[in-house]
C-alpha atoms as a PDB file:
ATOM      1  CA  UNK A   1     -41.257   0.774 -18.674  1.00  0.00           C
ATOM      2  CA  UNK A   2     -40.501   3.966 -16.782  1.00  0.00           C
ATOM      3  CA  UNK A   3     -42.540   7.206 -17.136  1.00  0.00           C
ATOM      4  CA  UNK A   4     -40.739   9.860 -15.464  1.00  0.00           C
ATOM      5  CA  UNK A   5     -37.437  11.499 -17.038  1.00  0.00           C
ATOM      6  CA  UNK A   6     -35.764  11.348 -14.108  1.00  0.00           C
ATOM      7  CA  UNK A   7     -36.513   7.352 -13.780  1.00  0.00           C
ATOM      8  CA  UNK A   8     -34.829   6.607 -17.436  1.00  0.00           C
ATOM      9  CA  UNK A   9     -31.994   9.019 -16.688  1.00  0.00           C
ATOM     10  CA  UNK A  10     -31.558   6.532 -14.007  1.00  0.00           C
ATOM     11  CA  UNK A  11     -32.234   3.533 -15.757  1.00  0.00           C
ATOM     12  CA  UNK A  12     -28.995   4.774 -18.057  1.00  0.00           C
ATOM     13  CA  UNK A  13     -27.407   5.676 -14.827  1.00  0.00           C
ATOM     14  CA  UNK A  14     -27.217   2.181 -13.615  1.00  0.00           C
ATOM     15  CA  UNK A  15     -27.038   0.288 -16.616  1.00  0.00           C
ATOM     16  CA  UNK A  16     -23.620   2.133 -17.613  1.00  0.00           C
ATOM     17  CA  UNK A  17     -21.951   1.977 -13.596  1.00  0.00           C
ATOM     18  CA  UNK A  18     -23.183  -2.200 -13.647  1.00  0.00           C
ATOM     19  CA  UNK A  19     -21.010  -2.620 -17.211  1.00  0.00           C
ATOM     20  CA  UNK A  20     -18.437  -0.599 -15.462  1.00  0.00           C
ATOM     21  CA  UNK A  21     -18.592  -2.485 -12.030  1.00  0.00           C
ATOM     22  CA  UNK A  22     -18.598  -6.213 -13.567  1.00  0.00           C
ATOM     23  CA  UNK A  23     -15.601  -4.769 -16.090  1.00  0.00           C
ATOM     24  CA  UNK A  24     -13.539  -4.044 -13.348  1.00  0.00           C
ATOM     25  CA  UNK A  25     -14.904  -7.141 -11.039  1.00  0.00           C
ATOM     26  CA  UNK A  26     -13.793 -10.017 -14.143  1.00  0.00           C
ATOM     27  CA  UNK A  27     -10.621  -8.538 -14.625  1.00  0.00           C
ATOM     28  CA  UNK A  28      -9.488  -8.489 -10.401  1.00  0.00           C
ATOM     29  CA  UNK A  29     -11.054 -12.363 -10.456  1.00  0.00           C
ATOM     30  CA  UNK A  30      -8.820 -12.831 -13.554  1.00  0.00           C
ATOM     31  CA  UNK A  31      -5.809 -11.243 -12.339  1.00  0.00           C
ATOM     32  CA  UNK A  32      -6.359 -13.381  -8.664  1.00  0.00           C
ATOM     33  CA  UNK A  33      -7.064 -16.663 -10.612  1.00  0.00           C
ATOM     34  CA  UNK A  34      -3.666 -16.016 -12.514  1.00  0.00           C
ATOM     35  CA  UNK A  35      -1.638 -15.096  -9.448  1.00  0.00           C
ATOM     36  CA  UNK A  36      -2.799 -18.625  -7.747  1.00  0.00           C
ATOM     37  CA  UNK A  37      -1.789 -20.431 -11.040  1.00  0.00           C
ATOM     38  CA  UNK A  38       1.833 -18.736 -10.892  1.00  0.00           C
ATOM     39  CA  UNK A  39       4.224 -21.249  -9.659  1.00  0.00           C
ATOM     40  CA  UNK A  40       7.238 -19.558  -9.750  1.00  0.00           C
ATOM     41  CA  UNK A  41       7.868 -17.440  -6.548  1.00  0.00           C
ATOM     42  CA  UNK A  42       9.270 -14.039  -8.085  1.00  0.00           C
ATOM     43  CA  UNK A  43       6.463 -13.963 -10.934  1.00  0.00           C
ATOM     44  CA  UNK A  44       4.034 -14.265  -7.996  1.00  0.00           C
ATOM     45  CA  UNK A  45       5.743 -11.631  -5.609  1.00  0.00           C
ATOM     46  CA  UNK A  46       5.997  -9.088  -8.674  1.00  0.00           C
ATOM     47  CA  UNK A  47       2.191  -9.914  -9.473  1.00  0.00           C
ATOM     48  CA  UNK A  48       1.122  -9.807  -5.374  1.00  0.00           C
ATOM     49  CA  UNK A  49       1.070  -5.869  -5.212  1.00  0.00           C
ATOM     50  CA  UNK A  50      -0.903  -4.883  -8.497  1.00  0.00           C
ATOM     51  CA  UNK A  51      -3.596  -7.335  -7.296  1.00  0.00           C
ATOM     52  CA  UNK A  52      -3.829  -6.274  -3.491  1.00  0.00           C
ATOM     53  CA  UNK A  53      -4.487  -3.023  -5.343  1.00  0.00           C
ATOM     54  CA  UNK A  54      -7.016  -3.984  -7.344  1.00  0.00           C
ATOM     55  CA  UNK A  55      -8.937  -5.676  -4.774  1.00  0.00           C
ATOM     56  CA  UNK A  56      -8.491  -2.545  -2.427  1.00  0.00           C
ATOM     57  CA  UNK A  57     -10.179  -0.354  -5.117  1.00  0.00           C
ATOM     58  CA  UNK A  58     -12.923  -3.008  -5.443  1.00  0.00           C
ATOM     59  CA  UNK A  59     -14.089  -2.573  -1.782  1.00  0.00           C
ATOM     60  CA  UNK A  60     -13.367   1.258  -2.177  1.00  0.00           C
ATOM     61  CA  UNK A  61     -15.728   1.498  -4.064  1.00  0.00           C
ATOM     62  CA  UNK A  62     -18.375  -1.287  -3.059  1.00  0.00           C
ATOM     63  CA  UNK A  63     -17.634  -3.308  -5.560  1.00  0.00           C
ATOM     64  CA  UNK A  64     -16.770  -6.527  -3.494  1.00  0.00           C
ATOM     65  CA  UNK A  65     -17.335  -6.186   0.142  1.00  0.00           C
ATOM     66  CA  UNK A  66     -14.405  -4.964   2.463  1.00  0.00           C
ATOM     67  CA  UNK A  67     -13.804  -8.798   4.427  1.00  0.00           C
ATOM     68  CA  UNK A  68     -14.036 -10.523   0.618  1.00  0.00           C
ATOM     69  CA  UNK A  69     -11.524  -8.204  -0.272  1.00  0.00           C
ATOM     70  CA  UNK A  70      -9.508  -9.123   3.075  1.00  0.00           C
ATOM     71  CA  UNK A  71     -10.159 -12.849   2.887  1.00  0.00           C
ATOM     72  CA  UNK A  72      -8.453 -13.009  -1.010  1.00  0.00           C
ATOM     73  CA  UNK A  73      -5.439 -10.973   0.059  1.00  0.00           C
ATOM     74  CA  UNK A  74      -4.767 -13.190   3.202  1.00  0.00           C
ATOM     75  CA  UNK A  75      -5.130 -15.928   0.792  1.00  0.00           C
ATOM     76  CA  UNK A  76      -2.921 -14.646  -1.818  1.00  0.00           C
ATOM     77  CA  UNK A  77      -0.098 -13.746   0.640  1.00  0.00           C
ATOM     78  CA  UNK A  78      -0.308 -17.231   2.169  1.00  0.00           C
ATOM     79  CA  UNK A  79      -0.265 -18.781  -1.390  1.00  0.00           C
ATOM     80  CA  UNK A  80       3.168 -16.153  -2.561  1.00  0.00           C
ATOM     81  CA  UNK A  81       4.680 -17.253   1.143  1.00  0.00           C
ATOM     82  CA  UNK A  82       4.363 -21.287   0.436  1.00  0.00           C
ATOM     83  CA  UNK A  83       6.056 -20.995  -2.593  1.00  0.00           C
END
């Protein structure tokens, strides 16, 4: 158990950005999960855009690393483009 003040501030500090980070981490997986199930090619070129943003946001912010972020998007576009 931490002692100081300033090691439970942090304690808080972490435990509320890690909720926040794995919130916004499940919902991009969920959104790129649905946009590979999407068979139809104009759902999947609406849905493209909002998820290439999410993922950019992710690696903004460290949330997924920068060449994850680029791998999923190559893989998305090449998924839209065979449909």
């Amino acid at each position: 158990m931490a002692n100081h003040k300033s090691s439970k501030k942090r304690i808080r500090q972490t435990a509320t950005k890690r909720a926040h980070n794995r919130l916004f981490h499940k919902t991009a997986r969920n959104a790129v999960k649905a946009l590979r199930a999407t068979t139809e090619k104009s759902a999947a070129e609406a849905l493209l855009p909002k998820v290439t943003a999410m993922l950019d946001k992710l690696a903004k912010h460290n949330i997924v690393h920068k060449n994850k972020a680029g791998n999923l998007k190559s893989a998305m576009q090449l998924h839209v483009n065979a449909l």
